[in-house]
Protein backbone atom coordinates (compact mmCIF):
# COMPACT_ATOMS: atom_id res chain seq x y z
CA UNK A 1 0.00 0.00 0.00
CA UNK A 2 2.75 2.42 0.48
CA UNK A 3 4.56 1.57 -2.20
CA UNK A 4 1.56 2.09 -4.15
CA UNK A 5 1.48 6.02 -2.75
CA UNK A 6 4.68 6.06 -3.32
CA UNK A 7 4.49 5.87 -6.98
CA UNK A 8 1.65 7.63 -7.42
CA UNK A 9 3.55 10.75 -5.62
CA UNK A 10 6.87 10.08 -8.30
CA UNK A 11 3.99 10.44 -10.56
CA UNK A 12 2.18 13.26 -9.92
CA UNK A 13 5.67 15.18 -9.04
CA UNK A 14 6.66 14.08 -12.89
CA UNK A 15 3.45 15.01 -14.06
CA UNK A 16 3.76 18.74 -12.01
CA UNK A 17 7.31 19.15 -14.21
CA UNK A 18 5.94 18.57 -17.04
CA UNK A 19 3.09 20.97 -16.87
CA UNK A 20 6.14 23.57 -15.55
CA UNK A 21 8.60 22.73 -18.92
CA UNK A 22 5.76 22.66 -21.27
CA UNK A 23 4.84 26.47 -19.56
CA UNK A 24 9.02 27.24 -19.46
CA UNK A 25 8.80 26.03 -23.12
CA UNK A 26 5.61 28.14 -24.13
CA UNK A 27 7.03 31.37 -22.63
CA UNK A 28 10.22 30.83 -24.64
CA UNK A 29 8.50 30.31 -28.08
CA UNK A 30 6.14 33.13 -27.18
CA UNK A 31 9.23 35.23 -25.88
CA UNK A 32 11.38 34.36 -29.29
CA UNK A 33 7.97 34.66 -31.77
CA UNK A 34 7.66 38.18 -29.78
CA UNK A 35 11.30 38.94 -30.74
CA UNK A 36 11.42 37.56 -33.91
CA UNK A 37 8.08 39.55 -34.87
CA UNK A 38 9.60 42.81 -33.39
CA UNK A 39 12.87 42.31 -35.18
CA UNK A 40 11.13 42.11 -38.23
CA UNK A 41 8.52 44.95 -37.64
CA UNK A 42 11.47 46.95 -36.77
CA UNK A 43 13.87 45.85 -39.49
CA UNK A 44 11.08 46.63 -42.17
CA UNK A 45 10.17 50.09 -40.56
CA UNK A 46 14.12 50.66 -40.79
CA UNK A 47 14.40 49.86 -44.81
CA UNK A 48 11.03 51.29 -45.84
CA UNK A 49 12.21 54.63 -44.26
CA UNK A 50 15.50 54.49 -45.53
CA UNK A 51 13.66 54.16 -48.98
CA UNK A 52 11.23 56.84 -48.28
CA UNK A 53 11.29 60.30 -49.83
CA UNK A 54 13.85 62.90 -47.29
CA UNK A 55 11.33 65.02 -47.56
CA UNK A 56 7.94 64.41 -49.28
CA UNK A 57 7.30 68.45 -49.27
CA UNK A 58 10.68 69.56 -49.83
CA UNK A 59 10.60 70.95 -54.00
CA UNK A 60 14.25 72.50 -53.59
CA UNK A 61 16.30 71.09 -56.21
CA UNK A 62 19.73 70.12 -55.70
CA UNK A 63 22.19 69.56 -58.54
CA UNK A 64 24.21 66.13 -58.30
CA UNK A 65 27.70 65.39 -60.58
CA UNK A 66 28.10 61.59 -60.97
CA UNK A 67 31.46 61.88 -62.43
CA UNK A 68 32.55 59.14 -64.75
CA UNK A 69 33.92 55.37 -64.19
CA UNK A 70 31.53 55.56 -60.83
CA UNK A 71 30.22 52.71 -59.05
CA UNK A 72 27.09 51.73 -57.49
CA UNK A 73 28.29 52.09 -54.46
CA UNK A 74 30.36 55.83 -54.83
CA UNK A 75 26.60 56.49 -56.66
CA UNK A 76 25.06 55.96 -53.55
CA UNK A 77 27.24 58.05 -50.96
CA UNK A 78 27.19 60.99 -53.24
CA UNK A 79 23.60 60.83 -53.30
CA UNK A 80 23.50 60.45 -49.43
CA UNK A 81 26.24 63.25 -49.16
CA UNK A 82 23.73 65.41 -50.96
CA UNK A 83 20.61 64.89 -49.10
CA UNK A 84 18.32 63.46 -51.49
CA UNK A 85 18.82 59.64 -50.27
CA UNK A 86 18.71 58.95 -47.10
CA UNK A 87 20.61 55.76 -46.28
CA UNK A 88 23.16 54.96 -48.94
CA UNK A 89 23.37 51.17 -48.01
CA UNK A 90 20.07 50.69 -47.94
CA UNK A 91 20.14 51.99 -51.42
CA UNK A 92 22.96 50.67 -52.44
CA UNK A 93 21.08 47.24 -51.68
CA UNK A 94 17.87 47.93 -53.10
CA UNK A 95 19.22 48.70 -56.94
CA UNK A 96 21.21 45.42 -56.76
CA UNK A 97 18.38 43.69 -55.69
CA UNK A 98 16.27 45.55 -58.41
CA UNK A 99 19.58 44.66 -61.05
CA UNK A 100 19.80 48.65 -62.14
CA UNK A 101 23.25 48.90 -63.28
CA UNK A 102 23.58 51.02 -66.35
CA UNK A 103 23.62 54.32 -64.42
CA UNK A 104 25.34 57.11 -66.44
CA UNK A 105 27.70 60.01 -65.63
CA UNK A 106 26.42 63.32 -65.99
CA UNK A 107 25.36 66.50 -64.18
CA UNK A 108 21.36 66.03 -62.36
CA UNK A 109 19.05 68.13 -61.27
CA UNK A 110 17.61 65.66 -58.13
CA UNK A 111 15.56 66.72 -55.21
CA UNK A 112 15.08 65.26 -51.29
CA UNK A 113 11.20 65.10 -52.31
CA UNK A 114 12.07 62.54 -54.90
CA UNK A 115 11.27 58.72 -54.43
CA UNK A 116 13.88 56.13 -55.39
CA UNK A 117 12.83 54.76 -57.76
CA UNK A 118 12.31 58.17 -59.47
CA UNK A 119 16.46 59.28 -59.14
CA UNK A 120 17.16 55.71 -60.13
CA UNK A 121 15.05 56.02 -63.10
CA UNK A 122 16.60 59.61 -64.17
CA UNK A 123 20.01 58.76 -63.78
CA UNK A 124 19.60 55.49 -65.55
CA UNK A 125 17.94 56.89 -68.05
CA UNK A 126 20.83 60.09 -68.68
CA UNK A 127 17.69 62.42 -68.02
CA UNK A 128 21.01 64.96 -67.17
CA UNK A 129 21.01 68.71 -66.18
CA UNK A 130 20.05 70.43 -69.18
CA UNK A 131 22.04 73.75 -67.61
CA UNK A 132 25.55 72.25 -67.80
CA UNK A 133 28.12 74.71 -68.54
CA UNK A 134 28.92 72.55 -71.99
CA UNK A 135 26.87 70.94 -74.28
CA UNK A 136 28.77 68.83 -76.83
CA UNK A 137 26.46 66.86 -79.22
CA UNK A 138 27.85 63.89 -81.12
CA UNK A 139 25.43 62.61 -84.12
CA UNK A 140 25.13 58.87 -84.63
CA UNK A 141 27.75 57.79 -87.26
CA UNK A 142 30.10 60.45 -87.25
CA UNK A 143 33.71 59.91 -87.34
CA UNK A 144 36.76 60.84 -85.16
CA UNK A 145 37.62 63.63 -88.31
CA UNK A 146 33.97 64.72 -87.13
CA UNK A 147 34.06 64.48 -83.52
CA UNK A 148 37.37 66.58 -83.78
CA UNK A 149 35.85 69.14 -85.31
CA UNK A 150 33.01 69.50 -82.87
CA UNK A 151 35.27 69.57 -80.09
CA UNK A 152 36.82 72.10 -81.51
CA UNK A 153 34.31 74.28 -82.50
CA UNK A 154 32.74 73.56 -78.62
CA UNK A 155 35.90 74.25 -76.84
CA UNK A 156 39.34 75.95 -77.17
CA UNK A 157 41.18 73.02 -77.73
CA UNK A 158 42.27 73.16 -81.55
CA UNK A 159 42.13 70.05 -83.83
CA UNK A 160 45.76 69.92 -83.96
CA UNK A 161 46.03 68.82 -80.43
CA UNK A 162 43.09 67.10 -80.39
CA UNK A 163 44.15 65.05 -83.54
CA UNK A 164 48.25 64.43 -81.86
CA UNK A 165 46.40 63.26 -78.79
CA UNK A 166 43.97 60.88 -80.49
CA UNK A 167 46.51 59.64 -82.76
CA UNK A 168 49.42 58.80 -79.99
CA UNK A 169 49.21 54.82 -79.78
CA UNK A 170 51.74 54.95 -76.41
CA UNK A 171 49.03 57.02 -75.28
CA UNK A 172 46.49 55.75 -75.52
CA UNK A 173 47.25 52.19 -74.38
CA UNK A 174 48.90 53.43 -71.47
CA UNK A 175 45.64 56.14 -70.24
CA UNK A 176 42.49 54.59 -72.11
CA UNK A 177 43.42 50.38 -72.71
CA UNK A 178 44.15 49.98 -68.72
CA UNK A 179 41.15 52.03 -67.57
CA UNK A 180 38.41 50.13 -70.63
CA UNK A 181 39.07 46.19 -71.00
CA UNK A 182 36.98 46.43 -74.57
CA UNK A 183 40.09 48.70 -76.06
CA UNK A 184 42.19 45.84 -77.08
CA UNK A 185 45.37 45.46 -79.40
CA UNK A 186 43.09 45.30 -82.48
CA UNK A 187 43.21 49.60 -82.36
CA UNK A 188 46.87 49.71 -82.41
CA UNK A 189 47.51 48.57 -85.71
CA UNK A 190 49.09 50.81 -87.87
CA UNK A 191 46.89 49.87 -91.16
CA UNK A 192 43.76 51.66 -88.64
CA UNK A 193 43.20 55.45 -89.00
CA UNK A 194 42.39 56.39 -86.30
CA UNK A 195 42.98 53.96 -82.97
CA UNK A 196 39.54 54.91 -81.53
CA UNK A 197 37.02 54.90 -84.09
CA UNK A 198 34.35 52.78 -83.34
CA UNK A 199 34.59 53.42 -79.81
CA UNK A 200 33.46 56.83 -79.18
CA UNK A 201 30.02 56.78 -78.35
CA UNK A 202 27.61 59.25 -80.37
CA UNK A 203 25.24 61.12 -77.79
CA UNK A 204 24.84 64.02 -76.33
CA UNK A 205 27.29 64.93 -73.30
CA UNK A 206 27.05 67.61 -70.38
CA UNK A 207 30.50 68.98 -68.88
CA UNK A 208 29.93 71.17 -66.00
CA UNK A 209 32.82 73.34 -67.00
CA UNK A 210 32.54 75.07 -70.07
CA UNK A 211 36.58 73.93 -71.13
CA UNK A 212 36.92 70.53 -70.21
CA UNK A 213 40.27 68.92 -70.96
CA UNK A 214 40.46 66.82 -73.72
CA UNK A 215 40.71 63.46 -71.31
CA UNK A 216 37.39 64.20 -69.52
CA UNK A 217 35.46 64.44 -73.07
CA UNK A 218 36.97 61.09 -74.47
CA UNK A 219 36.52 59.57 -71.04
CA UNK A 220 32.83 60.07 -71.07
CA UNK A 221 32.78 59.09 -74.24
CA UNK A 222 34.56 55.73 -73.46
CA UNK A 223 32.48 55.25 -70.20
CA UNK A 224 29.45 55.21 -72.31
CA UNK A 225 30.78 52.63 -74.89
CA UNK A 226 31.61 50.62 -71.60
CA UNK A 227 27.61 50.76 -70.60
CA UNK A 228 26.17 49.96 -73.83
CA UNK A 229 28.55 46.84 -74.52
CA UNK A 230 28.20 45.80 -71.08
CA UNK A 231 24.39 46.31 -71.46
CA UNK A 232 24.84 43.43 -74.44
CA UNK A 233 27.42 41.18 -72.76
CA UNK A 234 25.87 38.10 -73.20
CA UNK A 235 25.23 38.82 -76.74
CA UNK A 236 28.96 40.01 -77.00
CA UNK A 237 30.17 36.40 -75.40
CA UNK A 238 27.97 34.50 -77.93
CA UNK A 239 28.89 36.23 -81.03
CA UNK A 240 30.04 34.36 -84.20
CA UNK A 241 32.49 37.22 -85.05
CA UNK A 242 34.63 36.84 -82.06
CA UNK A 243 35.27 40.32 -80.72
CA UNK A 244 33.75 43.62 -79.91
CA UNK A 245 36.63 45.31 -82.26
CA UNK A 246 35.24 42.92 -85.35
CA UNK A 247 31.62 43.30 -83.88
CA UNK A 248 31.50 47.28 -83.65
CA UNK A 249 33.12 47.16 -86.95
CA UNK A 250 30.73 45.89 -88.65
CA UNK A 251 27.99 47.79 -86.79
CA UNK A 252 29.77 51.08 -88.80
CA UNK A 253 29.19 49.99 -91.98
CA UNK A 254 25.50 48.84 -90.97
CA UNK A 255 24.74 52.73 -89.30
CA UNK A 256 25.38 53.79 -92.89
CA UNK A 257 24.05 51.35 -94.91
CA UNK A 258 20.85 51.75 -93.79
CA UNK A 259 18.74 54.32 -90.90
CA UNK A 260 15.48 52.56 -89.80
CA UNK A 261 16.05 49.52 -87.12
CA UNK A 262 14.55 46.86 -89.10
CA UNK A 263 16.84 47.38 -92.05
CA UNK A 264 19.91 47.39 -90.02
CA UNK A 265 18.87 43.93 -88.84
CA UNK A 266 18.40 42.63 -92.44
CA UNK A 267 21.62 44.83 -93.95
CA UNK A 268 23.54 42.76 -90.56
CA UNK A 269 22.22 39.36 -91.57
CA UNK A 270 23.41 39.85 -95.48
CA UNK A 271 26.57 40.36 -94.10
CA UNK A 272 26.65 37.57 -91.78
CA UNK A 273 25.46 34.96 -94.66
CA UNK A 274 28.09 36.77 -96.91
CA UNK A 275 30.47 35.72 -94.30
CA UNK A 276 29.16 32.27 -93.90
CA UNK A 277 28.85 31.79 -97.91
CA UNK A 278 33.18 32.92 -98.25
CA UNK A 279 31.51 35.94 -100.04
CA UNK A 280 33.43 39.67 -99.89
CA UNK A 281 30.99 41.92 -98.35
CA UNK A 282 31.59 44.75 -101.07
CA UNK A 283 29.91 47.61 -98.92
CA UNK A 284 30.59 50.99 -100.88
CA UNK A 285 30.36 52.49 -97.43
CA UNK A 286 34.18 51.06 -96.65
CA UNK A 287 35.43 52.36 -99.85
CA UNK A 288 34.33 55.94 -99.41
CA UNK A 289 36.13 55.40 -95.63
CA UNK A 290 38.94 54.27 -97.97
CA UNK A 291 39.34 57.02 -100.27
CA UNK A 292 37.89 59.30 -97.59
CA UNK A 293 35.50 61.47 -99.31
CA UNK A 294 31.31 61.50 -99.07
CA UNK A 295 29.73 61.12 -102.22
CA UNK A 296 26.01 59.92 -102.87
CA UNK A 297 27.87 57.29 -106.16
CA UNK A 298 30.80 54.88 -106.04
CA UNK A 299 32.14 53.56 -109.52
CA UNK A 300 34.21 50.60 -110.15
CA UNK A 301 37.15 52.62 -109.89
CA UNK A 302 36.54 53.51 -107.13
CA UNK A 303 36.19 49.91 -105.47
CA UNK A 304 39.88 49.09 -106.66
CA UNK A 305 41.14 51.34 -104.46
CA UNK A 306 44.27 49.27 -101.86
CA UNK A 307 42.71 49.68 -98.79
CA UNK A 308 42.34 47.35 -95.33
CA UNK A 309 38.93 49.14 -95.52
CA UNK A 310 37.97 48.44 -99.07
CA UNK A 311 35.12 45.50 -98.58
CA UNK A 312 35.59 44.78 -102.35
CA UNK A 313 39.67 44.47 -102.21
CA UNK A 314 39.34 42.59 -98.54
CA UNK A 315 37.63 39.47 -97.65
CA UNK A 316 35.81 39.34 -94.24
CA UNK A 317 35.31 42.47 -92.36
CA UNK A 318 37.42 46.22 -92.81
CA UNK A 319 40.62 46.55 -90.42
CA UNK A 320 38.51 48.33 -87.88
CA UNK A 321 35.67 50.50 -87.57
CA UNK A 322 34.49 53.19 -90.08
CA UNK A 323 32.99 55.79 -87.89
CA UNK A 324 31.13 55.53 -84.37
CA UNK A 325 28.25 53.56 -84.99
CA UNK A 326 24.73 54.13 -82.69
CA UNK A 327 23.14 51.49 -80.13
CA UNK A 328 20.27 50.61 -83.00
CA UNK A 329 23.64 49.88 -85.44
CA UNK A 330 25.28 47.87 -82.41
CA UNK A 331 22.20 45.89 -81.32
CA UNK A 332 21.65 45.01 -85.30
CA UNK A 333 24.68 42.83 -85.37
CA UNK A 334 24.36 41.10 -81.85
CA UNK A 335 20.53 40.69 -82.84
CA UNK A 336 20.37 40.04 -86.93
CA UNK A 337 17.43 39.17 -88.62
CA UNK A 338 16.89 36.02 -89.77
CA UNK A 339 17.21 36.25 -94.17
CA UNK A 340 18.20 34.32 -96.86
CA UNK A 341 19.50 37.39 -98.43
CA UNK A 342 22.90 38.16 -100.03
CA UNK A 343 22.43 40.95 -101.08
CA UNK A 344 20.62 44.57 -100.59
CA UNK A 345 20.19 47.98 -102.61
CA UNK A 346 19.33 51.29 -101.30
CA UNK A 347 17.66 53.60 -102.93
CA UNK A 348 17.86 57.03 -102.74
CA UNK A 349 14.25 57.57 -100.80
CA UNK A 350 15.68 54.94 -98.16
CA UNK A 351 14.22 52.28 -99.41
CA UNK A 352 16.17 48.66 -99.06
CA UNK A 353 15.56 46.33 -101.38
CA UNK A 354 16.88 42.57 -100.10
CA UNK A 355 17.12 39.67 -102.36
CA UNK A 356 18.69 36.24 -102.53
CA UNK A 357 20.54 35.76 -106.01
CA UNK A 358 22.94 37.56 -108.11
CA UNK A 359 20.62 37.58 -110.89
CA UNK A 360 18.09 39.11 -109.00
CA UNK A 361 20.32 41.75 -107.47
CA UNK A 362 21.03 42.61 -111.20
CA UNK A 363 17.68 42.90 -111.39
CA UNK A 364 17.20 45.31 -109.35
CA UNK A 365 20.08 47.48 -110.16
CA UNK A 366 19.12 47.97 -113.53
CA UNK A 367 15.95 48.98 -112.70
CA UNK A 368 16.85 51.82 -109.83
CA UNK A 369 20.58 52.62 -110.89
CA UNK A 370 19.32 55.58 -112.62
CA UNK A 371 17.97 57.34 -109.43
CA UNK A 372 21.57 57.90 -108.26
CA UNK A 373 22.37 60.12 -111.30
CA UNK A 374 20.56 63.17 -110.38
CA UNK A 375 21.73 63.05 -106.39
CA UNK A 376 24.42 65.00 -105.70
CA UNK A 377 27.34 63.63 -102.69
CA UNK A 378 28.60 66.16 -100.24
């Protein structure tokens, strides 16, 4: 009998510390759910403040230089520094995590009333400070000759020292080749014109001095090229032609050979089957870079000429590139159509007429030759 009270007190004392874990246990879940729940409450009060507008009232605008070659990161303390972000890790996180990276230098207008995803939009987009102290506008397709000239005309630096600058190999493979990985050998041989044609990227630029040094306008230039190719990298990697020197190349002759997008996707496939098929591409476009004059007819004469640029002497693709091609002219070559064509003709109203045989070509040629008689080149 007592042995039977004395197990029934072993289990009542087991059953009384069980009921006292299973309440120790209950209080430390509810304890850690309580913390955990904070935590979080707090942690997502932290980043949607530090995402927040500085000031949702606050119109004052503030102007912001993003000089060039910046990172995400320098991006984000400048734009802390100045008061219209307020946590620059925070942001720094949040455009990773949104995969914005093709931010681009430039002078800004920004203001602490501003939402994030409003100064990441403007500066992504190159919506810059239209009140910059220079302007320098660089059409689609012009050459170095060109951009000289503009520079020029912009700014007191002459086209003489523009032109010894641009033209010194030692120089530029010791200041431009370490500072952009695309800038390869290919520019230094001495059979290309000018080392960095093809790489100057046409757009328009804002300098908040009015008289930058030659180095700052080529940089920002450069820095440019650097976003759109990097913008295309996977493209780049998978091309058949092997290199961006060979692939910006032939994006010149296509910005010439043809102005609305869907053309320059044909013109780019032509010269890809041409390619394929062992065929010269014969673009008039790299003879007049040849002889280097601008007329609206080339004659068989002309496409003799000795040239690493003449498409008709040369088989495969010119030594480099012809002139500084535009994003629509790039994005044509990584992107070609798909055509059977080998061959085009343009006609003088801009017109493209693609076909698949010689004889047809002939065809053609025969019947809108004529319309090139009455146009006069420049």
């Amino acid at each position: 009998m007592g042995d039977s009270k004395d197990r029934f007190q072993v289990l009542r004392e087991r059953a009384e510390e069980a009921r006292l874990v299973r309440r120790i246990v209950f209080i430390v879940v509810c304890s850690l759910v309580i913390l955990f729940v904070g935590g979080a409450t707090f942690t997502y009060y932290y980043i949607s403040h530090s995402l927040a507008p500085v000031s949702s009232t606050e119109k004052k605008k503030v102007v912001v230089n993003i000089p060039s070659g910046s990172s995400t990161e320098d991006i984000s303390k400048i734009l802390e520094s100045k008061g219209v972000i307020r946590n620059s890790t925070i942001f720094h996180y949040y455009v990773k995590y949104k995969n914005k990276n093709n931010f681009q230098a430039g002078v800004y207008q920004l203001s602490p009333g501003m939402t994030i995803d409003d100064i990441i939009g403007k500066i992504e987009s190159g919506d810059v400070y239209t009140n910059a102290a220079l302007k320098l506008a660089i059409p689609e397709g012009y050459k170095v000759s060109d951009i000289t000239k503009r520079i020029a005309e912009k700014t007191k630096l002459t086209e003489k020292e523009i032109n010894k600058k641009l033209n010194d190999r030692n120089y530029i493979k010791e200041h431009y080749m370490k500072k952009y990985p695309f800038l390869t050998d290919a520019i230094l041989n001495k059979q290309i014109k000018s080392p960095l044609e093809g790489y100057l990227f046409p757009a328009t630029y804002n300098f908040d001095k009015k008289n930058p040094d030659l180095d700052t306008i080529i940089d920002k230039m450069l820095s440019k090229t650097q976003t759109i190719l990097e913008k295309y990298n996977s493209q780049i990697q998978n091309n058949s032609l092997g290199s961006v020197h060979k692939i910006l190349s032939m994006a010149s002759i296509v910005e010439r050979e043809a102005e609305k997008d869907d053309d320059r996707k044909k013109v780019a496939a032509v010269f890809y089957n041409r390619l394929d098929s062992g065929m010269k591409l014969q673009s008039d476009i790299t003879v007049l870079y040849a002889l280097g004059k601008t007329k609206a007819k080339v004659y068989q004469k002309d496409t003799e000429i000795d040239s690493p640029y003449n498409t008709y002497v040369q088989k495969g693709l010119p030594v480099g590139p012809i002139n500084n091609p535009s994003e629509s002219s790039i994005a044509a070559v990584l992107e070609p159509a798909h055509t059977k064509a080998l061959f085009f003709y343009a006609r003088p109203n801009g017109e493209i007429l693609f076909t698949d045989t010689l004889a047809e070509h002939n065809k053609v040629v025969n019947k809108y030759s004529h319309e090139w008689d009455d146009v006069k080149g420049e």
